[in-house]
Protein backbone atom coordinates (compact mmCIF):
# COMPACT_ATOMS: atom_id res chain seq x y z
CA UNK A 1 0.00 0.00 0.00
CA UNK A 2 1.46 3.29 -0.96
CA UNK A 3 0.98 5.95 1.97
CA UNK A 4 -0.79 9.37 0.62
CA UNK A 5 1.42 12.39 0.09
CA UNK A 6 1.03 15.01 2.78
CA UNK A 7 -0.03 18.35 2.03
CA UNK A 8 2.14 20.95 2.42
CA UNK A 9 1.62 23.21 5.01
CA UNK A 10 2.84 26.23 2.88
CA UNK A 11 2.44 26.95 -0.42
CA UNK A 12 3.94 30.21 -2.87
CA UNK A 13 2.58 33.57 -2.86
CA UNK A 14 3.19 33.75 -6.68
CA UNK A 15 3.67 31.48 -8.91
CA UNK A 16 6.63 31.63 -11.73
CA UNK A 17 9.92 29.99 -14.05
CA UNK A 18 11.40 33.56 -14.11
CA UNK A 19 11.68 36.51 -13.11
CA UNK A 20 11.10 38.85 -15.97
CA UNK A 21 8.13 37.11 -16.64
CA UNK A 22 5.67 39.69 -17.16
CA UNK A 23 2.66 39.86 -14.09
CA UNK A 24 1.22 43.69 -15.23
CA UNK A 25 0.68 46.53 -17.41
CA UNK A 26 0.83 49.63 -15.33
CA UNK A 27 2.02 53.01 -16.11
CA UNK A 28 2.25 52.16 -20.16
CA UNK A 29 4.94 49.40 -19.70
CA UNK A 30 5.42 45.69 -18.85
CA UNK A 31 5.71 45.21 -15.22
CA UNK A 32 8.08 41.55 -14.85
CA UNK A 33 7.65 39.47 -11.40
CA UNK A 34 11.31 41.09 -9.99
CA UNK A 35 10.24 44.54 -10.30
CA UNK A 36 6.73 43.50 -8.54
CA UNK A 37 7.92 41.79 -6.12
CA UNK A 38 10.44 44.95 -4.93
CA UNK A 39 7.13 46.58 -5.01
CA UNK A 40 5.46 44.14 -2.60
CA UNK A 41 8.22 44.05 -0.27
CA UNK A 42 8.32 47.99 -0.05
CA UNK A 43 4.61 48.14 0.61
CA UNK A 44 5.32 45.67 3.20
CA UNK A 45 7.31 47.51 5.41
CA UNK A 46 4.42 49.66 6.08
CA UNK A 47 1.82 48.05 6.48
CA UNK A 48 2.55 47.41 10.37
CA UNK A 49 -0.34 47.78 12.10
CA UNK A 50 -3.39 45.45 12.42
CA UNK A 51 -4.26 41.92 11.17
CA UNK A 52 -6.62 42.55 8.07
CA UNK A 53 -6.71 45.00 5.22
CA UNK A 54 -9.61 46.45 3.70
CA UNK A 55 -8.15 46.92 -0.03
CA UNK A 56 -9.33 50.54 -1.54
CA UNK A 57 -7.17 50.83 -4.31
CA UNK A 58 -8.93 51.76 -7.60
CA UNK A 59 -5.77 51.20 -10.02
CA UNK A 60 -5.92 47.24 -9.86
CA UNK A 61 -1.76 46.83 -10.12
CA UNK A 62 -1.85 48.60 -7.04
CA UNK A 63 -4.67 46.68 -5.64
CA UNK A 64 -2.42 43.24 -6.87
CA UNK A 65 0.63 44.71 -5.10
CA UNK A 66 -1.51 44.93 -1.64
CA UNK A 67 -3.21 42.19 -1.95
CA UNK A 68 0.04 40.50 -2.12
CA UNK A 69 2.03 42.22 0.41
CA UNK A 70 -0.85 41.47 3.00
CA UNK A 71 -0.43 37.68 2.58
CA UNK A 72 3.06 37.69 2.92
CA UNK A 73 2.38 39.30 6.22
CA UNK A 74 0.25 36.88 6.82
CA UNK A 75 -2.95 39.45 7.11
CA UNK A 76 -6.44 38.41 5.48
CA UNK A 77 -7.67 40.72 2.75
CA UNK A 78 -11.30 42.23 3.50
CA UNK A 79 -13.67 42.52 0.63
CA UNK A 80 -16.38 44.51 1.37
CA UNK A 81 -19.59 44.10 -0.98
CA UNK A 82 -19.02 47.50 -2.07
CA UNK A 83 -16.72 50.44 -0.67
CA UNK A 84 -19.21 53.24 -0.07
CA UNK A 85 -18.58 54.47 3.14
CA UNK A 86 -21.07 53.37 5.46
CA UNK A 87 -20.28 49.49 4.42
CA UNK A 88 -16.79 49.61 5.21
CA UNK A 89 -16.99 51.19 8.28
CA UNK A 90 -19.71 48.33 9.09
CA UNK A 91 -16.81 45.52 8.14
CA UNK A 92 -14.25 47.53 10.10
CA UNK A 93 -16.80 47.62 12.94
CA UNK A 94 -16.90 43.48 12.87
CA UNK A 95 -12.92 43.53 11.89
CA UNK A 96 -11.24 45.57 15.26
CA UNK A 97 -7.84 45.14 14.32
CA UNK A 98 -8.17 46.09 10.37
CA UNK A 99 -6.85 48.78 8.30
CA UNK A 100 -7.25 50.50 5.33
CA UNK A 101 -4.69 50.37 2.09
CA UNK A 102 -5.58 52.83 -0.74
CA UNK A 103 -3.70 54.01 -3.76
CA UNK A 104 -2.03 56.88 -2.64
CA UNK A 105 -0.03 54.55 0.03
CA UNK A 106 0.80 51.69 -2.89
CA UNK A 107 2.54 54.83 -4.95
CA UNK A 108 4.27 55.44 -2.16
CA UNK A 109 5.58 52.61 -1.88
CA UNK A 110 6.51 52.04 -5.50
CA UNK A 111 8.50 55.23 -5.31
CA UNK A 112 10.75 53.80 -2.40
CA UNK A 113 14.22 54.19 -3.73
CA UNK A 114 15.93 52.43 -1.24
CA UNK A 115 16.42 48.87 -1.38
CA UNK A 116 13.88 46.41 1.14
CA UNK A 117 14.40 43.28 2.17
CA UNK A 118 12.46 40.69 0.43
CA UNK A 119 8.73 39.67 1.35
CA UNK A 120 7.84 36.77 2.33
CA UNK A 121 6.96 34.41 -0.42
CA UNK A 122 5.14 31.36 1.27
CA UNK A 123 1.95 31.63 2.99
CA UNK A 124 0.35 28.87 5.56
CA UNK A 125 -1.53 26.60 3.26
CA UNK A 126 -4.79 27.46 5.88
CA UNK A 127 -4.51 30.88 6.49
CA UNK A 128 -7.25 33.08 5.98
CA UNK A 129 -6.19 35.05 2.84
CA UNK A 130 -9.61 37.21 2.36
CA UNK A 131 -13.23 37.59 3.69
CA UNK A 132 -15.73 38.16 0.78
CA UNK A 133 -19.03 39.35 1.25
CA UNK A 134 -22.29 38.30 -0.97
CA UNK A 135 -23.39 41.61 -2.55
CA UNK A 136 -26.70 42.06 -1.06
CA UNK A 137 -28.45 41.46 -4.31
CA UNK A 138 -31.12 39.13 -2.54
CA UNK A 139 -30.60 39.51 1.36
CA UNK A 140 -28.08 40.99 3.58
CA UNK A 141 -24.42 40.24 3.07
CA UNK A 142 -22.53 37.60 4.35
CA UNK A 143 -19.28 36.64 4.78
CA UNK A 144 -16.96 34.08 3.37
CA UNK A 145 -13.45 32.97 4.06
CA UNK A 146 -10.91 32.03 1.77
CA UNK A 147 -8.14 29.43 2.84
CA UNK A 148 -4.75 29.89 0.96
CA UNK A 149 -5.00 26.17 0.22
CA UNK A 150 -8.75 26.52 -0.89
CA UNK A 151 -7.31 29.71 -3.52
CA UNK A 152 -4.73 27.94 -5.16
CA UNK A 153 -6.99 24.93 -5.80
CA UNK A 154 -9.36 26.52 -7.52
CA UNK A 155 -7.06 29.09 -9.26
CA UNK A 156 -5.38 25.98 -10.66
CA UNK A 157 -8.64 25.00 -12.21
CA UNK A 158 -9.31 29.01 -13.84
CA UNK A 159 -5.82 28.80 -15.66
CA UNK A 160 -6.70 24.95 -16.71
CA UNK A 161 -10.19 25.83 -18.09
CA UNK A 162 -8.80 29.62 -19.78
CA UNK A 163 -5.28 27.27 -20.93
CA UNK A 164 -7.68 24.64 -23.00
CA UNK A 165 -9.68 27.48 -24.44
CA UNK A 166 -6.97 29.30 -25.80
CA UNK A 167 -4.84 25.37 -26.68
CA UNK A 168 -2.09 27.78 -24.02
CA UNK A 169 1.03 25.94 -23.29
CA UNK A 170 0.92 25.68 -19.24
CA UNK A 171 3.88 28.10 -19.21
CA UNK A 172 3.19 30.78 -22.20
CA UNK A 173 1.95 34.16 -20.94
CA UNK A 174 -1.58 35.34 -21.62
CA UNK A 175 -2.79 39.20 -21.19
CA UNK A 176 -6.15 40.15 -18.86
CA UNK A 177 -8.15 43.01 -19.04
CA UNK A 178 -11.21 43.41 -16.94
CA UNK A 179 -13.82 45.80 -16.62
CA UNK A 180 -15.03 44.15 -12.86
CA UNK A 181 -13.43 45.32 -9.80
CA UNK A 182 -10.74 43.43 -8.16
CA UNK A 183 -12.62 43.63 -4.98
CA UNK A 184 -15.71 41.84 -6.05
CA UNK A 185 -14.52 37.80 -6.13
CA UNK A 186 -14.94 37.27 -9.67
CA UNK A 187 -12.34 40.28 -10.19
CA UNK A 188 -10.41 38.79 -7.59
CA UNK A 189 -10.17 35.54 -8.96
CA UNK A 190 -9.60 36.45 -12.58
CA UNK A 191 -7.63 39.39 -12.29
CA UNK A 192 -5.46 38.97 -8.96
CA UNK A 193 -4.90 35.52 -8.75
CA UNK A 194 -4.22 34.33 -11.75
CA UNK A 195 -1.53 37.35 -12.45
CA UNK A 196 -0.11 35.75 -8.98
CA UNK A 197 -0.77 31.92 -9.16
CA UNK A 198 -1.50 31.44 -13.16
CA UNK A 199 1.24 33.06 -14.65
CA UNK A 200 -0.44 35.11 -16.60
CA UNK A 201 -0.26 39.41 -16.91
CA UNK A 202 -2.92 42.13 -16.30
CA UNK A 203 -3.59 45.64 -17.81
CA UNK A 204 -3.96 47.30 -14.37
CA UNK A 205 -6.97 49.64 -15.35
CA UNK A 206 -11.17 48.59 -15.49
CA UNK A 207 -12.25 50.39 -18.61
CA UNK A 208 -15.70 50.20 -18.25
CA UNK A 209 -16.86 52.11 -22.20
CA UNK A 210 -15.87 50.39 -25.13
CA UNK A 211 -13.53 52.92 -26.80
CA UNK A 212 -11.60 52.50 -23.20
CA UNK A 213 -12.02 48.62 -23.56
CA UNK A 214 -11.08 48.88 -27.00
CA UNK A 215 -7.55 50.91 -25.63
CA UNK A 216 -6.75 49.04 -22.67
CA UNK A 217 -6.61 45.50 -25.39
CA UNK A 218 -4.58 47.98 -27.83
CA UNK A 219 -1.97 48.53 -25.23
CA UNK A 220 -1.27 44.85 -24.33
CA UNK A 221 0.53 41.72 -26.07
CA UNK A 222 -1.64 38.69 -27.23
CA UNK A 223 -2.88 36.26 -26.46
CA UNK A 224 -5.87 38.75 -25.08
CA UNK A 225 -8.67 37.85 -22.48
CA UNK A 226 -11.39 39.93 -22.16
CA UNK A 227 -12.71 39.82 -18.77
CA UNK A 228 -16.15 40.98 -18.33
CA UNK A 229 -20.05 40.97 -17.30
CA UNK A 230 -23.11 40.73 -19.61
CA UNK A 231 -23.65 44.25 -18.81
CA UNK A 232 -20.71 45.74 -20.08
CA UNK A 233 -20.83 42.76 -23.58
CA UNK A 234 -23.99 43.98 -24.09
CA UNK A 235 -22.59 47.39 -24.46
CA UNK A 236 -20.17 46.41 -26.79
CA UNK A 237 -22.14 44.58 -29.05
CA UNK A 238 -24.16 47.34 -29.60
CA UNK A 239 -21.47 50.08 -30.12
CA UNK A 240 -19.89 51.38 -33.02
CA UNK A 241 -16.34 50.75 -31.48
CA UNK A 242 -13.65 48.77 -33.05
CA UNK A 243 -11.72 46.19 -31.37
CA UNK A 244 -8.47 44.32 -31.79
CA UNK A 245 -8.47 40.72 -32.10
CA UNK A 246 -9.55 39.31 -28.60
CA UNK A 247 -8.19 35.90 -27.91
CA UNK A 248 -11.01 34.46 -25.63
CA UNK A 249 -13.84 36.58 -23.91
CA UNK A 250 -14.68 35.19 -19.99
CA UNK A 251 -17.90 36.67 -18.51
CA UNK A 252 -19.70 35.95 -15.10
CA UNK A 253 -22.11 37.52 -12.31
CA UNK A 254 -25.13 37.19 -14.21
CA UNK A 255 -26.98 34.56 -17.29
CA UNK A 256 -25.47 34.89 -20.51
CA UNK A 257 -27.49 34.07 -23.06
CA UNK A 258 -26.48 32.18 -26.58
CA UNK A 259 -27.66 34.98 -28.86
CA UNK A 260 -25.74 37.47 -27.00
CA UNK A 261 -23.20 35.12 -27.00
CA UNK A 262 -22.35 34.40 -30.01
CA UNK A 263 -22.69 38.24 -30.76
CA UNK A 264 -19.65 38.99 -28.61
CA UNK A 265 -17.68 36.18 -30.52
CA UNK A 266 -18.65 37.81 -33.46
CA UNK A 267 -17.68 41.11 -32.62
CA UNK A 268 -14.49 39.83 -30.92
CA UNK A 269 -13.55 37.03 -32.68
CA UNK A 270 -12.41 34.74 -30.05
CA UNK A 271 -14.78 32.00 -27.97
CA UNK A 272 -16.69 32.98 -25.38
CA UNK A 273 -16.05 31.19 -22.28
CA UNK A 274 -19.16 31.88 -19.07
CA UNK A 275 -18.11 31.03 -15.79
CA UNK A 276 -20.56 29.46 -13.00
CA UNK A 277 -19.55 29.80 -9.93
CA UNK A 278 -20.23 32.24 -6.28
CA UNK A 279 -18.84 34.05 -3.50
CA UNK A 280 -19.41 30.79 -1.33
CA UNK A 281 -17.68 28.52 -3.58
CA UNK A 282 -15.27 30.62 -6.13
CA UNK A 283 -15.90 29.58 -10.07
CA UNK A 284 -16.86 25.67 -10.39
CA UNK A 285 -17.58 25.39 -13.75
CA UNK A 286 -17.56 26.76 -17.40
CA UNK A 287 -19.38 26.21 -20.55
CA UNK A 288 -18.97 27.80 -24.07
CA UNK A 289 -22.37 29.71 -23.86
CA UNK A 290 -22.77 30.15 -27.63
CA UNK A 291 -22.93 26.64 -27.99
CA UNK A 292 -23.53 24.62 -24.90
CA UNK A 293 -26.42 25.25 -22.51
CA UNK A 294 -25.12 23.16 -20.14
CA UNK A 295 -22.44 23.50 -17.80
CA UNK A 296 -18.64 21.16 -17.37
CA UNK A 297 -18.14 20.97 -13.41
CA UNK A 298 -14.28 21.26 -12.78
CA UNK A 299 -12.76 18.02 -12.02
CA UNK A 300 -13.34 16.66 -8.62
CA UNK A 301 -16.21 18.96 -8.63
CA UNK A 302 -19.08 16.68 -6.83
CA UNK A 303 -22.86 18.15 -6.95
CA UNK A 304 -25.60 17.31 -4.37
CA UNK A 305 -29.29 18.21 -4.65
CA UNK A 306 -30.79 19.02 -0.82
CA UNK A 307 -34.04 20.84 0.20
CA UNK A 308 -32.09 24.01 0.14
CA UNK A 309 -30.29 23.98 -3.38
CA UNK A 310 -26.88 22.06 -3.91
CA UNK A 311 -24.15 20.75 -1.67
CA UNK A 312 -21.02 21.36 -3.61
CA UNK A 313 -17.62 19.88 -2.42
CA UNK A 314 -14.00 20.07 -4.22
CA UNK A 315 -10.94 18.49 -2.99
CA UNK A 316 -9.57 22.23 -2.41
CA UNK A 317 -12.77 22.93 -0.25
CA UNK A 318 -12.81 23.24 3.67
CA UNK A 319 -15.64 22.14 3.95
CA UNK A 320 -19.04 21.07 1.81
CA UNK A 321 -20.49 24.42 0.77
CA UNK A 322 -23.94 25.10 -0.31
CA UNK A 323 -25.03 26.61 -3.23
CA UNK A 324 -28.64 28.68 -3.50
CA UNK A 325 -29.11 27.30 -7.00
CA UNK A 326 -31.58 24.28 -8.22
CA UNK A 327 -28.89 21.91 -10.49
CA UNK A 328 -30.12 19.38 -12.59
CA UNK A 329 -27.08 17.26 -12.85
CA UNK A 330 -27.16 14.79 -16.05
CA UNK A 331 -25.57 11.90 -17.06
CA UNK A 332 -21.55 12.70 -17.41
CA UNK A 333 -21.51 14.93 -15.00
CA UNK A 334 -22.63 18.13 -16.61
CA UNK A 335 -25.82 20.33 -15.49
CA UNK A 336 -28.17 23.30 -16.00
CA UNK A 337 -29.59 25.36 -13.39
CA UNK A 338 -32.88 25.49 -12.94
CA UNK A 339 -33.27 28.60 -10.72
CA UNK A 340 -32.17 30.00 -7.04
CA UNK A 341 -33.46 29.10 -4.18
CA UNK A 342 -33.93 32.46 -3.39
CA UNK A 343 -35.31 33.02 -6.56
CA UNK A 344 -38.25 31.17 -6.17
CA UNK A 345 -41.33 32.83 -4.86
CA UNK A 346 -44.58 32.05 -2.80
CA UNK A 347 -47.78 34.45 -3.50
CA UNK A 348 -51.60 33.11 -2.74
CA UNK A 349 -50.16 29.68 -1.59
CA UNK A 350 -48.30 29.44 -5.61
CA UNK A 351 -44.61 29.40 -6.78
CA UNK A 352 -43.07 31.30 -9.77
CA UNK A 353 -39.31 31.70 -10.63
CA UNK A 354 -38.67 35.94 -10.64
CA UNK A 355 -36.23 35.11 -13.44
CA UNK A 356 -38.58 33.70 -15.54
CA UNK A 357 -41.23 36.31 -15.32
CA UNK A 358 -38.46 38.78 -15.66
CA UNK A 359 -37.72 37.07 -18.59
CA UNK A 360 -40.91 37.25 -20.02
CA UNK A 361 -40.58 41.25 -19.09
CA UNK A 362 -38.00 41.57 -21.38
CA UNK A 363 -39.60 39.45 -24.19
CA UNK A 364 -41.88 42.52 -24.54
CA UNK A 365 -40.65 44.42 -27.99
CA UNK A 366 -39.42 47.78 -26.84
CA UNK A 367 -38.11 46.66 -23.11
CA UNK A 368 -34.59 47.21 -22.92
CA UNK A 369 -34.49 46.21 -19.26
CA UNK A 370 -36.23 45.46 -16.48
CA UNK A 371 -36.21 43.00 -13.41
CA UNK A 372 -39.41 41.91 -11.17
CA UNK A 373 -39.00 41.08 -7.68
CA UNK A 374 -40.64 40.47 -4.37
CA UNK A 375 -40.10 44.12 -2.42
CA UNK A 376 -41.77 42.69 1.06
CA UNK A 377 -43.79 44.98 3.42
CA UNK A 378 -41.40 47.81 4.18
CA UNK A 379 -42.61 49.06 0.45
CA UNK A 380 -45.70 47.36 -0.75
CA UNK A 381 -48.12 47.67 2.65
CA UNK A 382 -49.08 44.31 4.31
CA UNK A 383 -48.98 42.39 0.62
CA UNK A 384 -46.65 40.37 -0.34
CA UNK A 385 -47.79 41.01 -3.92
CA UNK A 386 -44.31 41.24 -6.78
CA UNK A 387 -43.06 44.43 -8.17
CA UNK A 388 -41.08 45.56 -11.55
CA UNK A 389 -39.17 48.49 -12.99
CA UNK A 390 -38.81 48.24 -16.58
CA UNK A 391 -36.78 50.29 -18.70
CA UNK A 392 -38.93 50.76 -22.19
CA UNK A 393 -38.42 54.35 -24.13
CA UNK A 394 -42.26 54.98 -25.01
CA UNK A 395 -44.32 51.88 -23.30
CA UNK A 396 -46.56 52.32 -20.02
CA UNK A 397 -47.03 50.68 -16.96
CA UNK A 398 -50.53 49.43 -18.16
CA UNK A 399 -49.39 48.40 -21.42
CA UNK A 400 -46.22 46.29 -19.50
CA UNK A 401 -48.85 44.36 -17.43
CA UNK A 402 -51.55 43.63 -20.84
CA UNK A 403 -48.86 42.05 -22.35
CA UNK A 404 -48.00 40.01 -19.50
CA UNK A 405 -51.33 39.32 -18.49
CA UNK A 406 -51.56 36.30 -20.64
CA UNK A 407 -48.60 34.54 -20.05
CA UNK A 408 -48.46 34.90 -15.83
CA UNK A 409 -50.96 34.04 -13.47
CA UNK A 410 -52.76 36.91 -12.31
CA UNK A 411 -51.07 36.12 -8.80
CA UNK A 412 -47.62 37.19 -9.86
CA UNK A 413 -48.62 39.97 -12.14
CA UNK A 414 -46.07 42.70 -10.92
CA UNK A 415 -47.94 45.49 -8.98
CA UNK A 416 -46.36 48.31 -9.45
CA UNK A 417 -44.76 47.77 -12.44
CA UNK A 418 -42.85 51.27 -12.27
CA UNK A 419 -41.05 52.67 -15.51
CA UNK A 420 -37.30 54.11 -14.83
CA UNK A 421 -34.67 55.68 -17.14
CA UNK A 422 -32.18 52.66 -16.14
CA UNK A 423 -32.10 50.22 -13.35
CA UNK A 424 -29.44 50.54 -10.32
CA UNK A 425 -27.46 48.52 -11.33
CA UNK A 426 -23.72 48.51 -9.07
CA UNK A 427 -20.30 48.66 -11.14
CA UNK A 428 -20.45 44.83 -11.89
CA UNK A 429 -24.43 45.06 -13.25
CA UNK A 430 -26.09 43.52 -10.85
CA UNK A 431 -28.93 45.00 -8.69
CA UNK A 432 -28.53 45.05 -4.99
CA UNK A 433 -31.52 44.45 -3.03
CA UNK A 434 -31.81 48.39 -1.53
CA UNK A 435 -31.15 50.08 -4.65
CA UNK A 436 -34.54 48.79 -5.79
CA UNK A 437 -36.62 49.21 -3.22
CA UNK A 438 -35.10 53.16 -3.01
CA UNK A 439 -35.97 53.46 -6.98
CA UNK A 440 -39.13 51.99 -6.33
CA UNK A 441 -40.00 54.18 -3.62
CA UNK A 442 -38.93 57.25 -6.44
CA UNK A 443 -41.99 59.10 -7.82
């Protein structure tokens, strides 16, 4: 019998073959591993107070060099679900011994002339490297650790799925720009960790308009990944804009659909890769959304259907983890979700999906958006009834609810159904739960 090997007990900060490979664009030049890691250790030096950073930095190179300097440290990396004001101070509340990092202390740091001694470049396999926080969307946020151990498990299995997309060599260097924050997971995983633990490079802005998408994949080498939301692909699609030749596309953080889909491959030219996955659990599985409807499970990816939605485990996982969505897991492994938990509604003793009758919202000709969804009694008085803002240049509220009068039961037929300019959507497109009650509150 041949005894299992141990894990180890550390593993590397980042991940590389050489040092001048390249790990950023910032500043209109290649930024190789040597030069960031003098940056790290700089930053280092003065970060000496507290246990836990709360990482403010806008320019995402300077976010990369924080995030980095705090785990060599041996501090956990805070990730608020947004950093208005009111929310950090609520996770520095829960967080005593935390502090902040923001870009102005990161340039600092960069301008340090004098030489530092080197940063640590191991961290315990089961620290805590960050705390992420769902985005409110639904309910009120909740936190999430992240185990180093956990991180470079399912990092591993990013670069694997974005390597067999792009037929990458394990070691050849691939460029990222993203238009999501590096504080939001998604960012985090795609942007952050894989310039640390994938070997791959990352324009250090977030263009978020397509002539400043367009730049930022101008600026850097090929092979190209565009990292982005449906929001901001939609956006493209329908602009005027010309793009250089982008390698692969990766979206996340909300349905893609196949039309849409295979519009941005069109436009782009490379495949289309969507990404499944949550703050609980970190990406899980992929699927090329222009042709597949279905989505590949990592391997060693196991899927459980409970009461409550899915029981996902990994061998990189803590623990089990479940997952608010309804999978319907088919032969070979691969599924299709069926809907949230927390999607799922009760009104008059009947259930509906909110997707779905959002989705027959936006069916309507002349609806360019619009979501539906169950406000509660703080804004509709003692009735549980649904409600919808719907963005639709020249249609009514009556003329919304005729349409959908024959294809919902008169049970979930959104009341109000209020018509905005645009929804509130936050800077990755989704729609936290307060923004729309406050716009439906809005004369």
């Amino acid at each position: 019998m041949v005894d299992s090997v141990p894990a180890p007990d550390r593993l590397p900060l980042w991940q590389s073959h050489t040092g001048d490979r390249p790990i950023a664009w910032h500043d209109d030049r290649i930024i190789a591993l040597s030069e960031f890691t003098r940056h790290v250790s700089s930053l280092a030096q003065r970060l000496t107070v507290g246990d836990a950073m709360v990482n403010l930095c806008d320019d995402r190179y300077h976010f990369l060099v924080a995030y980095a300097a705090a785990q060599s440290l041996g501090h956990t990396v805070l990730l608020p679900p947004t950093r208005t004001e009111q929310i950090v101070r609520e996770v520095e509340r829960d967080h005593p011994r935390s502090y902040r990092c923001d870009d102005a202390q990161v340039m600092q740091a960069l301008s340090a002339s004098a030489p530092q001694p080197a940063a640590n470049d191991e961290v315990a396999a089961n620290h805590v490297c960050m705390i992420g926080f769902t985005s409110g969307s639904s309910a009120a946020p909740k936190r999430f650790p992240k185990h180093w151990r956990s991180v470079n498990g399912s990092t591993a299995c990013n670069a694997s799925a974005i390597r067999a997309a792009l037929s990458l060599a394990p070691q050849a260097h691939a460029w990222l720009v993203a238009t999501v924050p590096p504080q939001h997971m998604y960012g985090m995983e795609l942007s952050i960790l894989l310039p640390l633990l994938g070997e791959m490079a990352v324009h250090s802005a977030r263009p978020l308009f397509p002539a400043d998408i367009a730049q930022a994949l101008e600026q850097v080498p090929g092979p190209r990944i565009l990292v982005s939301t449906p929001v901001h692909l939609r956006a493209i699609v329908e602009s005027p804009q010309l793009f250089p030749a982008v390698d692969l596309i990766v979206s996340a953080t909300a349905p893609l659909d196949a039309a849409l889909a295979d519009a941005v491959e069109r436009k782009l030219g490379g495949e289309l890769l969507e990404m499944f996955g949550s703050t609980e659990t970190c990406v899980l599985a992929a699927r090329r959304t222009a042709r597949d409807s279905s989505w590949q499970p990592y391997a060693g990816v196991s899927l459980q259907r409970i009461d409550d939605g899915t029981l996902v485990d990994a061998p990189w996982f803590a623990a089990p983890t479940l997952l608010q969505d309804v999978l319907e897991v088919r032969p070979g492994g691969r599924f299709q979700v069926r809907a949230r938990s927390s999607d799922m509604v009760e009104v008059a003793g009947k259930r509906a999906s909110l997707a779905d009758i959002t989705r027959r919202v936006l069916a309507i000709e002349g609806v360019k958006d619009a979501v539906v969804f169950q406000p509660g009694d703080e804004s509709v008085a003692r009735i549980r009834r649904l409600a919808a803002l719907v963005v639709a240049p020249g249609l009514s509220g009556a003329q919304i609810a005729a349409h959908l009068a024959s294809a919902v039961d008169p049970a979930f037929l959104p009341r109000p159904i209020r018509m905005v300019e645009a929804l509130p959507r936050n800077e990755l497109g989704k729609l936290p739960r307060e923004a729309l009650l406050r716009a439906l509150r809005t004369p």
